[in-house]
PDB file of N, CA and C in Angstrom:
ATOM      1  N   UNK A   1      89.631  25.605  97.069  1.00  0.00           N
ATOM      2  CA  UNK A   1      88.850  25.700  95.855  1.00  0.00           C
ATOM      3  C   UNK A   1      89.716  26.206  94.705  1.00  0.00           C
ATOM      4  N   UNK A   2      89.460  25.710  93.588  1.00  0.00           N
ATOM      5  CA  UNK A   2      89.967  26.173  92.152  1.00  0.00           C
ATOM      6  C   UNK A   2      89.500  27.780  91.775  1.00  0.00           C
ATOM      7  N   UNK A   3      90.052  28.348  91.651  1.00  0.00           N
ATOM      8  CA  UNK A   3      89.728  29.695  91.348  1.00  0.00           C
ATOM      9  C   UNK A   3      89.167  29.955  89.599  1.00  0.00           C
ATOM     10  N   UNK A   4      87.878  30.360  89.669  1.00  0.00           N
ATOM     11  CA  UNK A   4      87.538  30.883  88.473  1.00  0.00           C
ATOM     12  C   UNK A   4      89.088  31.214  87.288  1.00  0.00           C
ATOM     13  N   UNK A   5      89.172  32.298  87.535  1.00  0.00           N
ATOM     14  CA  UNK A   5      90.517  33.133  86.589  1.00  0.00           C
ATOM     15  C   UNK A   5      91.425  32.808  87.285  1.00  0.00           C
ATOM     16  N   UNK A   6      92.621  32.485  86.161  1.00  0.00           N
ATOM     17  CA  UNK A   6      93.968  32.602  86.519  1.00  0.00           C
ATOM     18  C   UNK A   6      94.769  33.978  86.367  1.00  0.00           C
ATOM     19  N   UNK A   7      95.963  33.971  87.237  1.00  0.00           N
ATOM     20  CA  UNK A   7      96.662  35.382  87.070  1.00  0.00           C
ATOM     21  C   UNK A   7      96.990  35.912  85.169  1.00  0.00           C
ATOM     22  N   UNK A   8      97.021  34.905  84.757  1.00  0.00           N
ATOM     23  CA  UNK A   8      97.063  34.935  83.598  1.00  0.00           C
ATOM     24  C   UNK A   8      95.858  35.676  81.966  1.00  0.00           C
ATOM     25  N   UNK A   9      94.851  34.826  83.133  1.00  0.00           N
ATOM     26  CA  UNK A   9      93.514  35.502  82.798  1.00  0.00           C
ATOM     27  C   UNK A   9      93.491  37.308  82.783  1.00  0.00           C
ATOM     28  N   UNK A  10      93.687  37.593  84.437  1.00  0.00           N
ATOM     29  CA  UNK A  10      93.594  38.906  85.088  1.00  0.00           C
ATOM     30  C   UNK A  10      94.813  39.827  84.143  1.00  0.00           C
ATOM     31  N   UNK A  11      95.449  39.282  83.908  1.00  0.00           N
ATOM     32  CA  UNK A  11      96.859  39.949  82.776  1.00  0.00           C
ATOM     33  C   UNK A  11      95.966  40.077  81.746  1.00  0.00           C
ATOM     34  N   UNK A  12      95.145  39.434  81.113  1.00  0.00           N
ATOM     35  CA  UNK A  12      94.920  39.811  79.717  1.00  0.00           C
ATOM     36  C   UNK A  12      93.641  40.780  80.213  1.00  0.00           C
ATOM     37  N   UNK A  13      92.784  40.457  81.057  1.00  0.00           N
ATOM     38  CA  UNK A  13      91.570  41.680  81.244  1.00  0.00           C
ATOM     39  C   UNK A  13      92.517  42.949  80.946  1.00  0.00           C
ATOM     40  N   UNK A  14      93.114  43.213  82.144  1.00  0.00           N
ATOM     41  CA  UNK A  14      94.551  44.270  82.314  1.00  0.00           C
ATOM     42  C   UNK A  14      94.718  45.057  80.666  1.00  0.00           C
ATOM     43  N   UNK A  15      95.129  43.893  79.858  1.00  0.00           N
ATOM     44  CA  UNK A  15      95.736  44.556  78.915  1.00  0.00           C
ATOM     45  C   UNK A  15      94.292  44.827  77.863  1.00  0.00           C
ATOM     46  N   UNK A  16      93.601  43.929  77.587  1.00  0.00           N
ATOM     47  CA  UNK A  16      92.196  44.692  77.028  1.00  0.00           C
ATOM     48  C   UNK A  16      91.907  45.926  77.261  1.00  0.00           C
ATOM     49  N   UNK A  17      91.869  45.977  78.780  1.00  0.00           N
ATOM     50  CA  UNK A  17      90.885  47.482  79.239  1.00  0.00           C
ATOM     51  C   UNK A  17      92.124  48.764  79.093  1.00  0.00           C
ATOM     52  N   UNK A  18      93.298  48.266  79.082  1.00  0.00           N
ATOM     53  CA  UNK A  18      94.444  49.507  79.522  1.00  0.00           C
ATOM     54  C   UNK A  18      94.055  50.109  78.370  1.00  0.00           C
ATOM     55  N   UNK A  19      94.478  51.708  78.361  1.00  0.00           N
ATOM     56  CA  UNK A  19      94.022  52.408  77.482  1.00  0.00           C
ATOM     57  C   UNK A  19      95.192  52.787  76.407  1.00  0.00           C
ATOM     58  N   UNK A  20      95.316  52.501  75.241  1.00  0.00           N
ATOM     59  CA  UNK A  20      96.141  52.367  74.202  1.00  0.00           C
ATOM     60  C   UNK A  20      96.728  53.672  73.754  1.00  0.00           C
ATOM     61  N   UNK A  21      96.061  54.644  74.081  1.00  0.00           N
ATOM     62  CA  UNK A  21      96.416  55.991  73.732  1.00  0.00           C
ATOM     63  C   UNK A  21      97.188  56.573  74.826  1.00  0.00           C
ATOM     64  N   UNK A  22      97.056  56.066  75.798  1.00  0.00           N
ATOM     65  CA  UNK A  22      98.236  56.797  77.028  1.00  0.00           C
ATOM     66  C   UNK A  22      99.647  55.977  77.110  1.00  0.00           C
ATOM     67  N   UNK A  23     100.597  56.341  77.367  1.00  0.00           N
ATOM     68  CA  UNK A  23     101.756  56.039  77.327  1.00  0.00           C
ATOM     69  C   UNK A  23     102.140  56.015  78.855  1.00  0.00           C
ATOM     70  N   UNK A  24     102.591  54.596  79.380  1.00  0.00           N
ATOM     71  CA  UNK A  24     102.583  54.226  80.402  1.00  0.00           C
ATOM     72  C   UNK A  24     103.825  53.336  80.471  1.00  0.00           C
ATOM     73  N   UNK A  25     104.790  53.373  81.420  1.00  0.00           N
ATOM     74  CA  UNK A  25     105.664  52.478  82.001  1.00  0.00           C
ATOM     75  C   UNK A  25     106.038  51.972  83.351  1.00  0.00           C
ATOM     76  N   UNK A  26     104.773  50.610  82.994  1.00  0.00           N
ATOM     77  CA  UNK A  26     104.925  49.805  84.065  1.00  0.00           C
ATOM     78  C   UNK A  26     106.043  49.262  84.754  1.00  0.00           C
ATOM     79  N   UNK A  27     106.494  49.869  85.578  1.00  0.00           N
ATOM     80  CA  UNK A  27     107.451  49.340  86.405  1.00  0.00           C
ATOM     81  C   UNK A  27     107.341  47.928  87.284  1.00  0.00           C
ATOM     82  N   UNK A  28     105.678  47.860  87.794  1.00  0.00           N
ATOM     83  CA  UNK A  28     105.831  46.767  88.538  1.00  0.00           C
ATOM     84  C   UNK A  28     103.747  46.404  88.205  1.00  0.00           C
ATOM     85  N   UNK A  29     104.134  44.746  87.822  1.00  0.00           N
ATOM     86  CA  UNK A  29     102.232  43.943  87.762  1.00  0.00           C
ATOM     87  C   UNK A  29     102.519  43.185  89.089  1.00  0.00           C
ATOM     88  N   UNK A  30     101.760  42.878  89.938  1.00  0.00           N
ATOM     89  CA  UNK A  30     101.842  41.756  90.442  1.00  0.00           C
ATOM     90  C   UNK A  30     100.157  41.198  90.651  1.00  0.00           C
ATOM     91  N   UNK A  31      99.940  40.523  89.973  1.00  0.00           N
ATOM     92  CA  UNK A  31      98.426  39.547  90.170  1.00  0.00           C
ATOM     93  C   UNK A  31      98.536  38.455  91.477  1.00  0.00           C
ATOM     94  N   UNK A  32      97.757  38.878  92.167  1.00  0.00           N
ATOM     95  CA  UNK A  32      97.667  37.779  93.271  1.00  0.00           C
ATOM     96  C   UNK A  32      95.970  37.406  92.877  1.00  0.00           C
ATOM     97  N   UNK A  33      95.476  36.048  93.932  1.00  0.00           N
ATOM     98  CA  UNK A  33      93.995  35.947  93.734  1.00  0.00           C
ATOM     99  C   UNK A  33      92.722  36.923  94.639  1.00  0.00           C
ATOM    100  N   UNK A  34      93.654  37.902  95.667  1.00  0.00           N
ATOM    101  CA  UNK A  34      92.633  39.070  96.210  1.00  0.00           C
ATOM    102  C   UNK A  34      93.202  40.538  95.936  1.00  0.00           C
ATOM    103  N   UNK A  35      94.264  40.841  94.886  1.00  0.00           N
ATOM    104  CA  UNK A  35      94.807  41.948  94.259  1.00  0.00           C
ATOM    105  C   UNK A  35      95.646  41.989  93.621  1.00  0.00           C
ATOM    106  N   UNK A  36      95.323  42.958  92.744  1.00  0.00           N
ATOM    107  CA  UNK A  36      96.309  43.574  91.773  1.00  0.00           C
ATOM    108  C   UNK A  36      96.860  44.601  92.079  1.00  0.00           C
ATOM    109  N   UNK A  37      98.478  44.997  92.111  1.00  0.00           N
ATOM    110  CA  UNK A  37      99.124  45.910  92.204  1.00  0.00           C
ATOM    111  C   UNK A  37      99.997  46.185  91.134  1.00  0.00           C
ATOM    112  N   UNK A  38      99.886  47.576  90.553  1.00  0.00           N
ATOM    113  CA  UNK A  38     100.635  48.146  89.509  1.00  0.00           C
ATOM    114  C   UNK A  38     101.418  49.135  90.128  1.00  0.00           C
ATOM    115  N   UNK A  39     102.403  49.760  89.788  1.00  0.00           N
ATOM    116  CA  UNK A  39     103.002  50.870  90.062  1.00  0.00           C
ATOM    117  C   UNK A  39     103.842  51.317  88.491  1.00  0.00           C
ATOM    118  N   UNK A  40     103.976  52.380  88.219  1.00  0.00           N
ATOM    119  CA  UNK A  40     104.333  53.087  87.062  1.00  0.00           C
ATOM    120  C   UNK A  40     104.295  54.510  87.021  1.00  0.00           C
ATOM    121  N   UNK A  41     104.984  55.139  85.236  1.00  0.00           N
ATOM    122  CA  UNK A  41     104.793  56.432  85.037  1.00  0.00           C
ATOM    123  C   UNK A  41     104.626  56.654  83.814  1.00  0.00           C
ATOM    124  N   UNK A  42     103.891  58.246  84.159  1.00  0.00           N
ATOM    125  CA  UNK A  42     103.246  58.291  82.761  1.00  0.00           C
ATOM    126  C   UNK A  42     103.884  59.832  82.365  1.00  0.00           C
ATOM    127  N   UNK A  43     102.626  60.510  81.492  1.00  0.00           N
ATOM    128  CA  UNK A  43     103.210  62.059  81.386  1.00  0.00           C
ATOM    129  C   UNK A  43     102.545  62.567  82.311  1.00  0.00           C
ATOM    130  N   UNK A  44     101.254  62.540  82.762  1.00  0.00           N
ATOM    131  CA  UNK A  44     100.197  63.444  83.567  1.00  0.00           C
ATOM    132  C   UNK A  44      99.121  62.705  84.683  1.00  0.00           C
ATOM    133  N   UNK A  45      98.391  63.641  85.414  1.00  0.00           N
ATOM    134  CA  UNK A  45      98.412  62.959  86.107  1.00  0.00           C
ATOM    135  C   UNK A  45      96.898  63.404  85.651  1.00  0.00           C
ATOM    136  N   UNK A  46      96.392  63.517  84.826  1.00  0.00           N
ATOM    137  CA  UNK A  46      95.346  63.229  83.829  1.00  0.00           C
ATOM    138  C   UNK A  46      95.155  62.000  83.172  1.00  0.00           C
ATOM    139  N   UNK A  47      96.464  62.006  82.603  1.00  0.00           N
ATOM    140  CA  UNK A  47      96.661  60.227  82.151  1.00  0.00           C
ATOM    141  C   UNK A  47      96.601  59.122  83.418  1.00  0.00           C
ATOM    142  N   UNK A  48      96.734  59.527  84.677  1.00  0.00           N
ATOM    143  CA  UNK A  48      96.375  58.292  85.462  1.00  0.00           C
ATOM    144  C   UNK A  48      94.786  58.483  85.223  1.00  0.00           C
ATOM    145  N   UNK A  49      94.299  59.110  85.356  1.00  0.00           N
ATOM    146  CA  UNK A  49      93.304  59.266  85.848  1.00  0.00           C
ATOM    147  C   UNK A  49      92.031  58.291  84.564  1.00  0.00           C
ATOM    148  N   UNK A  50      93.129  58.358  83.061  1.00  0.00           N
ATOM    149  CA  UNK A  50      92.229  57.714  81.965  1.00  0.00           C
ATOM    150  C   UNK A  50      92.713  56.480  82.056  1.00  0.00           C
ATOM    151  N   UNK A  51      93.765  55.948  82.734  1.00  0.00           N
ATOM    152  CA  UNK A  51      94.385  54.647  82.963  1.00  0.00           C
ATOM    153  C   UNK A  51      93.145  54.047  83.938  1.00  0.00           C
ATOM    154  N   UNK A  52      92.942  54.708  85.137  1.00  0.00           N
ATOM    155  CA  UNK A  52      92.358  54.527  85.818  1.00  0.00           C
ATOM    156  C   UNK A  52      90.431  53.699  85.681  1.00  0.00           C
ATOM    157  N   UNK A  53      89.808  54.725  85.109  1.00  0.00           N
ATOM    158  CA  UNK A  53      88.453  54.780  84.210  1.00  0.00           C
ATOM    159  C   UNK A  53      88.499  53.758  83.047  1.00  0.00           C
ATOM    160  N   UNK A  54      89.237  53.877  82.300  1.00  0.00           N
ATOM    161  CA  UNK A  54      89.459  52.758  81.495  1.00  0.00           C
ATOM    162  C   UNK A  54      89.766  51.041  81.683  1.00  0.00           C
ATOM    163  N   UNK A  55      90.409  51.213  83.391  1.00  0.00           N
ATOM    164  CA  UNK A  55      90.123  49.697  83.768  1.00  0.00           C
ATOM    165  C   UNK A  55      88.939  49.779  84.637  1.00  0.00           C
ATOM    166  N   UNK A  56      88.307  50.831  84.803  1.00  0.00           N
ATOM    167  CA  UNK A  56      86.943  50.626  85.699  1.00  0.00           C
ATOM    168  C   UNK A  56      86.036  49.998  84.996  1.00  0.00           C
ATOM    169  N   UNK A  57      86.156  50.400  83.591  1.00  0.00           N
ATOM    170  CA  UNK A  57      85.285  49.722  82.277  1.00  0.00           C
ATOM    171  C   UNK A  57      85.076  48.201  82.278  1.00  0.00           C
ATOM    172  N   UNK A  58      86.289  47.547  82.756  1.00  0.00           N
ATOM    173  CA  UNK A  58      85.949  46.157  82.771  1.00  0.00           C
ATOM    174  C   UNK A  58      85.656  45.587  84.534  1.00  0.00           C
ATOM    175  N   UNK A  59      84.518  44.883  84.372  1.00  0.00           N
ATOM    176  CA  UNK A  59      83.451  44.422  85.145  1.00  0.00           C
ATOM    177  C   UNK A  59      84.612  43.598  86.824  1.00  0.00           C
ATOM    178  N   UNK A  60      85.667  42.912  85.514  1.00  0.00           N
ATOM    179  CA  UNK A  60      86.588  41.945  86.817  1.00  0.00           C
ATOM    180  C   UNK A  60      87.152  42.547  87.258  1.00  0.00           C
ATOM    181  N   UNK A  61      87.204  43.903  87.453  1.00  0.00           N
ATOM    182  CA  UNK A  61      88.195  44.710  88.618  1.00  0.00           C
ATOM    183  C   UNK A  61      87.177  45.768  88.956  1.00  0.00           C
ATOM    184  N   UNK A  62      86.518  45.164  89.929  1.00  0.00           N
ATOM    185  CA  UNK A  62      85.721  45.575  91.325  1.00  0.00           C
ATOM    186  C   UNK A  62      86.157  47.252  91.758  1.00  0.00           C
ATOM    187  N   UNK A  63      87.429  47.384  92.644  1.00  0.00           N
ATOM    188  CA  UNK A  63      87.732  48.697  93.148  1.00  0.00           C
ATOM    189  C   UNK A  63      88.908  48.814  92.826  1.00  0.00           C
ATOM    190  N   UNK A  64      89.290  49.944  92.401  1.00  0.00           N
ATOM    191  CA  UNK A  64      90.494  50.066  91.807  1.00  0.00           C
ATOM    192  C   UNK A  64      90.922  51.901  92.408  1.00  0.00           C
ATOM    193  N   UNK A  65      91.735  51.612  93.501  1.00  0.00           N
ATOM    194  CA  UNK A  65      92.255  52.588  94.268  1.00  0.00           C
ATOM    195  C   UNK A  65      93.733  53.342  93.951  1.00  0.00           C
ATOM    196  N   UNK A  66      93.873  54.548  93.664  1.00  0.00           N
ATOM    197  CA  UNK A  66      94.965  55.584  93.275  1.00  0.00           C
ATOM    198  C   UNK A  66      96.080  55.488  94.933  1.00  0.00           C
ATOM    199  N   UNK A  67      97.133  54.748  94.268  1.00  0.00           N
ATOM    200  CA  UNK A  67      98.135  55.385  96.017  1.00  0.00           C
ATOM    201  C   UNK A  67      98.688  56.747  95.995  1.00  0.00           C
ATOM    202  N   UNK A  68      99.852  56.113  96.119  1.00  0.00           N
ATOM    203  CA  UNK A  68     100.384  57.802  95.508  1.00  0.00           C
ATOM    204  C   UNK A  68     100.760  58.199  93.932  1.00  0.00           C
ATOM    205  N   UNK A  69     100.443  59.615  93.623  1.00  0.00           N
ATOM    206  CA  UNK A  69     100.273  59.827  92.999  1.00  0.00           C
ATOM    207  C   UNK A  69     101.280  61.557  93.492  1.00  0.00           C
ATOM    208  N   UNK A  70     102.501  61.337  92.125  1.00  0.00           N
ATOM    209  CA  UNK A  70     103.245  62.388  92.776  1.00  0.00           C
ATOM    210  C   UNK A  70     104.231  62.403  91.367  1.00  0.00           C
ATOM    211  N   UNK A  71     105.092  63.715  91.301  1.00  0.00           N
ATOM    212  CA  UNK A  71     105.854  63.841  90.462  1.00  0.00           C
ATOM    213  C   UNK A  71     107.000  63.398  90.541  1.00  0.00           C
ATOM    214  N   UNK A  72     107.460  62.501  89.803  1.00  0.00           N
ATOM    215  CA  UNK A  72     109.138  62.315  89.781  1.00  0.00           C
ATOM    216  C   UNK A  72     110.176  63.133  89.980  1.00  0.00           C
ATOM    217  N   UNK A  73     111.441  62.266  90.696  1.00  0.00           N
ATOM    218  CA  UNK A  73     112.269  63.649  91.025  1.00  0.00           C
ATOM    219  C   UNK A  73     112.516  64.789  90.212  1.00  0.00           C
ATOM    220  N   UNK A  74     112.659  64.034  89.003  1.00  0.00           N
ATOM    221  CA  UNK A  74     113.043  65.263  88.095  1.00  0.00           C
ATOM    222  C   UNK A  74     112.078  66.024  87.145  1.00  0.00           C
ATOM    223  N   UNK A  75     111.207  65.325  88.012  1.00  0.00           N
ATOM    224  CA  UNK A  75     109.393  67.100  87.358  1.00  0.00           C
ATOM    225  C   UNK A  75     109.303  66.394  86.321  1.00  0.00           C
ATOM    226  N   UNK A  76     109.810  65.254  85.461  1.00  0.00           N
ATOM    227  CA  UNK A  76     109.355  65.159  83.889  1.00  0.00           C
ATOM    228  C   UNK A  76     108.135  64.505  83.820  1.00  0.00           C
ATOM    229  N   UNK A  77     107.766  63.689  84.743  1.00  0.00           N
ATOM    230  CA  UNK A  77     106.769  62.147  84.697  1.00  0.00           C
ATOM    231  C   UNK A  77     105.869  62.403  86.244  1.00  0.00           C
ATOM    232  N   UNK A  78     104.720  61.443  86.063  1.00  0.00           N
ATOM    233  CA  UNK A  78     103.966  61.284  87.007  1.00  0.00           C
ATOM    234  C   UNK A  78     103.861  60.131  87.698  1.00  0.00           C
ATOM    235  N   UNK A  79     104.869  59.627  88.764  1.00  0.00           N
ATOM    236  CA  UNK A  79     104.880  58.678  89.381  1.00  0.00           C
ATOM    237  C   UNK A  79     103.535  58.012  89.978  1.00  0.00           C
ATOM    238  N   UNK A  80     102.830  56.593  89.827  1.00  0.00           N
ATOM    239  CA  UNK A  80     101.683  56.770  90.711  1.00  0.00           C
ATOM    240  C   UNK A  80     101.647  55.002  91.032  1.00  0.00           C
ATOM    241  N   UNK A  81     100.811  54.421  91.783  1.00  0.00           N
ATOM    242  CA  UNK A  81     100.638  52.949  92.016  1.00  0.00           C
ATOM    243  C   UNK A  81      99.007  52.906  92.157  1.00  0.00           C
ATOM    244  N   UNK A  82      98.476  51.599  92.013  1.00  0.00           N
ATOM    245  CA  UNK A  82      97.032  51.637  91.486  1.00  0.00           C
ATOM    246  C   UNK A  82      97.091  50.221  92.732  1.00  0.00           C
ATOM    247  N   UNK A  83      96.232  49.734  93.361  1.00  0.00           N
ATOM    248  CA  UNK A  83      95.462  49.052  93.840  1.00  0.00           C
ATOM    249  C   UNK A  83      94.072  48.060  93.240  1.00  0.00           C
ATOM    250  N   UNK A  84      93.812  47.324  92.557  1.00  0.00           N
ATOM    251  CA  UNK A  84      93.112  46.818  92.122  1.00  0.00           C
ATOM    252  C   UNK A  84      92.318  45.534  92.715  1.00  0.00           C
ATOM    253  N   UNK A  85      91.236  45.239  93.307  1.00  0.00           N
ATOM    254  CA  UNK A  85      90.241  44.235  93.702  1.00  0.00           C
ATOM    255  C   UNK A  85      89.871  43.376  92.536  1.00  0.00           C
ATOM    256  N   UNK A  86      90.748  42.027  92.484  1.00  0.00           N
ATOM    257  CA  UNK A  86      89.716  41.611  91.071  1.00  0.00           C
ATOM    258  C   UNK A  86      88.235  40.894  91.721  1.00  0.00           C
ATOM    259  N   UNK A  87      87.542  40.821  90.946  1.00  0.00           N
ATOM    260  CA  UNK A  87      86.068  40.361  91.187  1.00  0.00           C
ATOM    261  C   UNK A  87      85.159  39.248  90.274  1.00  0.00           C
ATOM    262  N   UNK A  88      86.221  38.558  89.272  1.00  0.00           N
ATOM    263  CA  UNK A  88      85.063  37.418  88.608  1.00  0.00           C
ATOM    264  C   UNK A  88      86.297  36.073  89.435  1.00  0.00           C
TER     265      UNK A  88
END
């Protein structure tokens, strides 16, 4: 079957819902058609947490699960990877 959304699609939900006020460096997107995986860093691990809520906001990403979530070697940044279910 033809899939509703393309990975392309799921990239722009992504960037709609991401939250503009947190400062984030994505290290790694990968869109498949049964998940999304991000991994990145930010300053806090508050800011995952509005990264997080802020893509809960949009409807096409179903469950969206925290992996690890840990400080970089050098204490400055908050290393973390996100799990994402898309759903339209």
């Amino acid at each position: 079957s033809i899939p509703t959304n393309s990975a392309f699609d799921y990239f722009m939900f992504f960037s709609d819902a991401f939250p503009q006020e947190v400062d984030v460096n994505i290290r790694t997107l990968e869109i498949g058609d049964k998940k999304i995986r991000m991994e990145g860093e930010t300053d806090s691990f508050e800011s995952v947490d509005r990264v997080v809520n802020s893509l809960k906001k949009n409807n096409c990403f179903k469950d969206i699960t925290k992996g690890k979530v840990k400080k970089s070697p050098d204490g400055k940044k908050i290393d973390f990877d996100l799990s994402i279910t898309p759903s339209c």
